[in-house]
PDB file of N, CA and C in Angstrom:
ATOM      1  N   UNK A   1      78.441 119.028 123.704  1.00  0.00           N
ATOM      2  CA  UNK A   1      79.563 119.039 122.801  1.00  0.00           C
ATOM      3  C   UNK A   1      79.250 118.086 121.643  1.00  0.00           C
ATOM      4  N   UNK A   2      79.402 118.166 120.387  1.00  0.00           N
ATOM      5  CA  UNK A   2      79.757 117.517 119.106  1.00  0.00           C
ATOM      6  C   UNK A   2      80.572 116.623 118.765  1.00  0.00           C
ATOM      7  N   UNK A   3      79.937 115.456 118.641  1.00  0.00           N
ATOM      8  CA  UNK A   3      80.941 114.687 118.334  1.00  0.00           C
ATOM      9  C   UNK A   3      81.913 114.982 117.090  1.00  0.00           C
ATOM     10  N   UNK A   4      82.981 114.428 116.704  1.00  0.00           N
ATOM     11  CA  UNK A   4      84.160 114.975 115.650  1.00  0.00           C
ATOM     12  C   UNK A   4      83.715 114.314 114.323  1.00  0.00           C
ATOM     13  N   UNK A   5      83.915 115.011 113.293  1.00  0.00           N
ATOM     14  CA  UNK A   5      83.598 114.717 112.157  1.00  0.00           C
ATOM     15  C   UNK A   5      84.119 113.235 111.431  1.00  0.00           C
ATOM     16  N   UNK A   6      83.301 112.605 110.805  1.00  0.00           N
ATOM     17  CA  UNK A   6      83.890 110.930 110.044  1.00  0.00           C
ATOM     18  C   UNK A   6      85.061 111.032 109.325  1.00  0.00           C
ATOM     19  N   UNK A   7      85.693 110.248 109.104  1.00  0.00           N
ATOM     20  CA  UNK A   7      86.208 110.633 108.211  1.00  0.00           C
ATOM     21  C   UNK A   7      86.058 109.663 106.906  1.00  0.00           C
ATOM     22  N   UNK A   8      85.533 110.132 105.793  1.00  0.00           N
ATOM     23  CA  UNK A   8      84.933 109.588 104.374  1.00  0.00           C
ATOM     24  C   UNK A   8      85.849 109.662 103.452  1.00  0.00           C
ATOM     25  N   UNK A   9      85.967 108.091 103.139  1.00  0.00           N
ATOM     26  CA  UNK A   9      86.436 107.546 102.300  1.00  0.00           C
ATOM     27  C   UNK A   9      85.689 106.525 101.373  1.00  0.00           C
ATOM     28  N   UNK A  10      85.798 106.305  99.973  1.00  0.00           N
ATOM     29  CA  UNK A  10      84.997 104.777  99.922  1.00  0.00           C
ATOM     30  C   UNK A  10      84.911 103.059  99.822  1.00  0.00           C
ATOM     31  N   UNK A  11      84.592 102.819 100.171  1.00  0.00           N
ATOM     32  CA  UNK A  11      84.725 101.274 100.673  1.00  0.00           C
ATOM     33  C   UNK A  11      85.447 100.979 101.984  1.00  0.00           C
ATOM     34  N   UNK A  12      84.822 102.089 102.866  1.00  0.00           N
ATOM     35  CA  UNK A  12      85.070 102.274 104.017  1.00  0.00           C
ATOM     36  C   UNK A  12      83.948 101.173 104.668  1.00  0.00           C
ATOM     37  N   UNK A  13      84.414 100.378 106.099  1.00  0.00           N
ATOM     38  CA  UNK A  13      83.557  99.577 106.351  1.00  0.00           C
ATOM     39  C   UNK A  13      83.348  99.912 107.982  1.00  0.00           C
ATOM     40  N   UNK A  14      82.118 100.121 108.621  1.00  0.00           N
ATOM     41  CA  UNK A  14      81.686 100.784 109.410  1.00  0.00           C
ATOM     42  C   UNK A  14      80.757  99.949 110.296  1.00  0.00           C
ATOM     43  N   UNK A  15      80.819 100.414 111.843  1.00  0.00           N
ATOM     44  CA  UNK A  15      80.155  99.454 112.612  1.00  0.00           C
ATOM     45  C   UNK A  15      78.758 100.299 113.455  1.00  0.00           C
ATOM     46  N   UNK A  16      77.623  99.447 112.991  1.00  0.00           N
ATOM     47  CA  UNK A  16      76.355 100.318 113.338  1.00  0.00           C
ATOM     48  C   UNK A  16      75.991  99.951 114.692  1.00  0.00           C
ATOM     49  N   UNK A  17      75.328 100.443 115.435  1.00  0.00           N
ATOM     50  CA  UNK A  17      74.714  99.708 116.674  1.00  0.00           C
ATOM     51  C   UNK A  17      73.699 100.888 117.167  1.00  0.00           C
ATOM     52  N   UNK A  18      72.611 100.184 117.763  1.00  0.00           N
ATOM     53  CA  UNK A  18      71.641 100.781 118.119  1.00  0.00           C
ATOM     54  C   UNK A  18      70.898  99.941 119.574  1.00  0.00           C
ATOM     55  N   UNK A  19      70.600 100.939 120.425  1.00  0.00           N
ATOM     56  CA  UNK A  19      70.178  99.734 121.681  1.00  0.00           C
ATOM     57  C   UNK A  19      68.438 100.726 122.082  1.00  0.00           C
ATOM     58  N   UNK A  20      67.560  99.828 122.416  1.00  0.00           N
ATOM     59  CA  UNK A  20      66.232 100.043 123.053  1.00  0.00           C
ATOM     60  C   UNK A  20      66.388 101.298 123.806  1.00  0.00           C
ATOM     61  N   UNK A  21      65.500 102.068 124.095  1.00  0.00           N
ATOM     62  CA  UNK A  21      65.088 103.181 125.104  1.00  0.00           C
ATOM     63  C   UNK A  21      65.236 102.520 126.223  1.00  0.00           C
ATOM     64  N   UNK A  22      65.972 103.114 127.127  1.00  0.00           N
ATOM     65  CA  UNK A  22      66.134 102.564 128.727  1.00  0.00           C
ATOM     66  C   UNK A  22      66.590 101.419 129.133  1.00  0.00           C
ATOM     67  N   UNK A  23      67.128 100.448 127.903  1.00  0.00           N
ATOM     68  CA  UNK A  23      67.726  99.181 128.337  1.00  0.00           C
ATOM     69  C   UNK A  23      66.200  98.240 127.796  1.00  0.00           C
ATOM     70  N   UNK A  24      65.363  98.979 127.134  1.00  0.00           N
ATOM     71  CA  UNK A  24      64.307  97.968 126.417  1.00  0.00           C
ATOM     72  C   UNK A  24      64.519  97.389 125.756  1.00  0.00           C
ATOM     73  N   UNK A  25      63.917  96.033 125.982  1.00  0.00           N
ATOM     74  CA  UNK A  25      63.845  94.912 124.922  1.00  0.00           C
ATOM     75  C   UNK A  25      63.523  95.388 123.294  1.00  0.00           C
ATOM     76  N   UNK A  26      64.257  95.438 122.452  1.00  0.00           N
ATOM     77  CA  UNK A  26      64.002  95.371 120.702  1.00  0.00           C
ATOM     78  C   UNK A  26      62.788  94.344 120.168  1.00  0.00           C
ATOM     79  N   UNK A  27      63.431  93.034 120.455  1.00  0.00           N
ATOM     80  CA  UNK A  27      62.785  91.775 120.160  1.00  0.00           C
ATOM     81  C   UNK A  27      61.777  91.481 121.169  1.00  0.00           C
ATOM     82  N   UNK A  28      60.812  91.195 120.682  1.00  0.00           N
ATOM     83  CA  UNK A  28      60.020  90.383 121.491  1.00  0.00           C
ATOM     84  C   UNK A  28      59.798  88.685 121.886  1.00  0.00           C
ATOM     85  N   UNK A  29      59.909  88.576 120.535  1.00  0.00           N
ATOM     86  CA  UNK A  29      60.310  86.916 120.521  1.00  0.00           C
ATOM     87  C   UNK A  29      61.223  86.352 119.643  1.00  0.00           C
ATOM     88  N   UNK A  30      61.214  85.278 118.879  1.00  0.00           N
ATOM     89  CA  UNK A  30      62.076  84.626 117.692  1.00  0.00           C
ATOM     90  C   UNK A  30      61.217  85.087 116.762  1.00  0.00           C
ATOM     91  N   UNK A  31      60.164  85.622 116.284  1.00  0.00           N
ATOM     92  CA  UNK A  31      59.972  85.885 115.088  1.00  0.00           C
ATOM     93  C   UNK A  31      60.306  87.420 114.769  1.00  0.00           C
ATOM     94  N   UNK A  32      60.388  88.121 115.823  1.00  0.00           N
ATOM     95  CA  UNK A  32      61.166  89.624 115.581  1.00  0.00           C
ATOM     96  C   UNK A  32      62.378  89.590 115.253  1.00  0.00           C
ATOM     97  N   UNK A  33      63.239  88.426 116.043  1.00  0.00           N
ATOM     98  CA  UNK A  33      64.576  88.253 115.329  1.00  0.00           C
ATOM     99  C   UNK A  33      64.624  87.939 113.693  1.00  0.00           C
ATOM    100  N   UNK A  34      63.694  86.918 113.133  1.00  0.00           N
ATOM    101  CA  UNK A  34      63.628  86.835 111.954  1.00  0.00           C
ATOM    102  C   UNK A  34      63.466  88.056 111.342  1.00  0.00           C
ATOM    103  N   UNK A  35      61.941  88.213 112.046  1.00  0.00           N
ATOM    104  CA  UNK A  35      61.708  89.656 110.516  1.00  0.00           C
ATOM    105  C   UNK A  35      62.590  90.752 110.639  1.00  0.00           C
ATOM    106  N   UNK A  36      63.209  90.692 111.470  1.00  0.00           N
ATOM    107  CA  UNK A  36      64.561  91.993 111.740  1.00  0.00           C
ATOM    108  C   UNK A  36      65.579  92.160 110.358  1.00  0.00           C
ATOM    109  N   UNK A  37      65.898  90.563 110.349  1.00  0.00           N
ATOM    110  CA  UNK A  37      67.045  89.870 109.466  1.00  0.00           C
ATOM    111  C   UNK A  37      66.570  89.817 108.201  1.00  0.00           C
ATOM    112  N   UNK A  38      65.395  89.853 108.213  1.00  0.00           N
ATOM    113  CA  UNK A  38      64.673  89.886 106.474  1.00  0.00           C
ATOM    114  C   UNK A  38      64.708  91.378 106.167  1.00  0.00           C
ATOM    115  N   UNK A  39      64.056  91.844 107.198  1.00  0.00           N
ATOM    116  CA  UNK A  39      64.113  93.682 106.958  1.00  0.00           C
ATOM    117  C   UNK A  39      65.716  94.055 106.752  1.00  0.00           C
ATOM    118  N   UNK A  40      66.570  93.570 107.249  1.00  0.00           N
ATOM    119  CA  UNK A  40      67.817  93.629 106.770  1.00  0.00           C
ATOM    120  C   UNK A  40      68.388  93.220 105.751  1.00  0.00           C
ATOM    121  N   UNK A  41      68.227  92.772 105.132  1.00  0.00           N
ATOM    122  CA  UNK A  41      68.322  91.500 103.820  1.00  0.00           C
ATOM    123  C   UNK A  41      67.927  92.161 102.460  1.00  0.00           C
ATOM    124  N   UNK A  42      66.728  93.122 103.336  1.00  0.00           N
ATOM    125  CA  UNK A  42      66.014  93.572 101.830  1.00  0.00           C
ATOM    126  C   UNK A  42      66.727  94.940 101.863  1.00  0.00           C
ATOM    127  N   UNK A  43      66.670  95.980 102.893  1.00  0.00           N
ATOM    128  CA  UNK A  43      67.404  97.171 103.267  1.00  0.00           C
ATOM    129  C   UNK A  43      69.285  97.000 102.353  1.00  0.00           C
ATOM    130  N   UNK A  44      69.178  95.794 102.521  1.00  0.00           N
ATOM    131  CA  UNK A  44      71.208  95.969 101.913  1.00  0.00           C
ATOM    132  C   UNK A  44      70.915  95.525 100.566  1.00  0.00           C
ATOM    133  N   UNK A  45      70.055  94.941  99.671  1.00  0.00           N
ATOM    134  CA  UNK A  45      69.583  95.152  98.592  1.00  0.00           C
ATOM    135  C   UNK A  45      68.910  96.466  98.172  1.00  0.00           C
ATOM    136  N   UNK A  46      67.900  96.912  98.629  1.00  0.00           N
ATOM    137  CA  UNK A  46      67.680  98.190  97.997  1.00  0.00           C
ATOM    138  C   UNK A  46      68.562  99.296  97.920  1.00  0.00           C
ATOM    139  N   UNK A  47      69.539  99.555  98.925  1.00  0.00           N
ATOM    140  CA  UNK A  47      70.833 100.054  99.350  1.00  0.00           C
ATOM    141  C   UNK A  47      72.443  99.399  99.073  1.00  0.00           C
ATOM    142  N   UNK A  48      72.059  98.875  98.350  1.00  0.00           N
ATOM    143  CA  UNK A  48      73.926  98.320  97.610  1.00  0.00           C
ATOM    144  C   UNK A  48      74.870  98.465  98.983  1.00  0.00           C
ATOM    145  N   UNK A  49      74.251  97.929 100.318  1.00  0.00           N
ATOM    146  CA  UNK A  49      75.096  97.555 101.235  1.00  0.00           C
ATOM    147  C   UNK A  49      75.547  95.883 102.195  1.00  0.00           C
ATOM    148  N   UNK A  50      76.441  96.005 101.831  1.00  0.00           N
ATOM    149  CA  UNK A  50      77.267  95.011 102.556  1.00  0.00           C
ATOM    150  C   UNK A  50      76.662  94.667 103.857  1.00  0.00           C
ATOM    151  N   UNK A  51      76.659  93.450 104.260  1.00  0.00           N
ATOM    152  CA  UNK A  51      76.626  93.211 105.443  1.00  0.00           C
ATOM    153  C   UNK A  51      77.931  92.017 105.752  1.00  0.00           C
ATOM    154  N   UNK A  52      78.807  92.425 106.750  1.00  0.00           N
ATOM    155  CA  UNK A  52      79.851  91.599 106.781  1.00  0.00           C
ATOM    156  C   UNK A  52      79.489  91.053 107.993  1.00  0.00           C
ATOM    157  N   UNK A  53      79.137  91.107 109.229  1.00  0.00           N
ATOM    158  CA  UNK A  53      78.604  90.555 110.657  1.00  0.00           C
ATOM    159  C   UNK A  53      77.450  91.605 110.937  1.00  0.00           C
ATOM    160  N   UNK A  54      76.476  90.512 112.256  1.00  0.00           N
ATOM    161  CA  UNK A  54      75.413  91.366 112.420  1.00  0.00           C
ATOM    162  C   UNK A  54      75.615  90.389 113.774  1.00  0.00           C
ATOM    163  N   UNK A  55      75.155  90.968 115.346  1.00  0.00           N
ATOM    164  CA  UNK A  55      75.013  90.626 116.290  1.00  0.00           C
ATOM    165  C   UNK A  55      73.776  91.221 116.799  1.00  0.00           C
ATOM    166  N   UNK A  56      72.670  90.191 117.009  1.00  0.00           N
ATOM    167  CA  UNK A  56      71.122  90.910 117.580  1.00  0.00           C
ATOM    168  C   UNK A  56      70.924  90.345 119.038  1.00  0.00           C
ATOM    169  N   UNK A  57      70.959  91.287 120.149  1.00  0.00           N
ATOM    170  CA  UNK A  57      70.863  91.195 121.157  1.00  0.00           C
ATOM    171  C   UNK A  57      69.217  91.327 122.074  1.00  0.00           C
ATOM    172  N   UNK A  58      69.168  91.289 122.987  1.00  0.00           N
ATOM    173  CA  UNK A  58      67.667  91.186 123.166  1.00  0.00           C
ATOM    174  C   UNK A  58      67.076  92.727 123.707  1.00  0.00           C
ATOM    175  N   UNK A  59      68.255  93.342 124.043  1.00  0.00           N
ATOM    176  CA  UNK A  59      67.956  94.846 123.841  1.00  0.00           C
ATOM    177  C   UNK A  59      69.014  96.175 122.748  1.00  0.00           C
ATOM    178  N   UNK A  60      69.428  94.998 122.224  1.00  0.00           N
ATOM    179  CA  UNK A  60      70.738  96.040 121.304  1.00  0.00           C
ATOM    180  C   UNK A  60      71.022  95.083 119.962  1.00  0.00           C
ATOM    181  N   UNK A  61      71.667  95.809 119.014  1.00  0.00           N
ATOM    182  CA  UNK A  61      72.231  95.172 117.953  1.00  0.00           C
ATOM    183  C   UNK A  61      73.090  95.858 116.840  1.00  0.00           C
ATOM    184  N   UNK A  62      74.235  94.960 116.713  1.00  0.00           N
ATOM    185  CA  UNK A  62      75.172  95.330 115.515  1.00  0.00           C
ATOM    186  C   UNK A  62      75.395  94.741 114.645  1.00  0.00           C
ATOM    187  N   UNK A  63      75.922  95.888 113.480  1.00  0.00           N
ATOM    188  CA  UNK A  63      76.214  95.573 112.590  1.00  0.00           C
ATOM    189  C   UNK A  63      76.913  96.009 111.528  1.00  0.00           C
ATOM    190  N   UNK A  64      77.887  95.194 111.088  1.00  0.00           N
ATOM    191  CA  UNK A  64      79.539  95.878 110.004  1.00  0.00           C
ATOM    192  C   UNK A  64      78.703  95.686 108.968  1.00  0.00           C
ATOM    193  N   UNK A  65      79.038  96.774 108.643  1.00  0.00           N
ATOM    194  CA  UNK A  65      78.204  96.914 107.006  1.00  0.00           C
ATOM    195  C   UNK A  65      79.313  97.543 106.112  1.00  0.00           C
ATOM    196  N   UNK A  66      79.117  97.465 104.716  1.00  0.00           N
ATOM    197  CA  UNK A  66      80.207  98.091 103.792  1.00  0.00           C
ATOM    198  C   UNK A  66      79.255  98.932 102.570  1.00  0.00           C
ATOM    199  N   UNK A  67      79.625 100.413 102.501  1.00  0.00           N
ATOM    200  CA  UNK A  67      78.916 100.968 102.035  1.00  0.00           C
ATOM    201  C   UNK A  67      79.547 101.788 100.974  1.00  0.00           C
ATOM    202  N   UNK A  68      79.566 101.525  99.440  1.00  0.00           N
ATOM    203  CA  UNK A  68      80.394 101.609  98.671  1.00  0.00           C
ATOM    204  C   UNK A  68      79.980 103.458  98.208  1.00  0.00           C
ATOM    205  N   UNK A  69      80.170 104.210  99.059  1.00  0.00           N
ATOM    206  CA  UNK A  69      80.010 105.448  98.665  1.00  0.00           C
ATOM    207  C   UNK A  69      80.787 105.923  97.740  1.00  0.00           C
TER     208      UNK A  69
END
């Protein structure tokens, strides 16, 4: 079954999350957490997106972003 359609509006603010294959670790150490957060940093600059909170877990991570569509 399909999940139900978004509903789009703009300056709608939206919560991302993504977790490892099988409960796998993302990060490997503290410097994956860094370069995660830089790769993020640069991603909401090249992309005119917001980041309002970000939570990085050691197999998952979120994040409210604002995306001025």
């Amino acid at each position: 079954m399909s999940r139900p359609l978004r509903i789009e509006f703009p300056g709608v603010w939206r919560l991302v999350m993504n977790r490892g294959r099988r409960g796998e670790r993302v990060y490997d150490g503290y410097a994956d957490y860094l370069g995660f957060v830089a790769l993020l940093r640069e991603a909401a600059g090249l992309w005119d997106i917001g980041i309002g909170a970000f939570c990085l877990m050691a197999d998952h991570y979120h994040l409210l972003i604002h995306a001025p569509i």
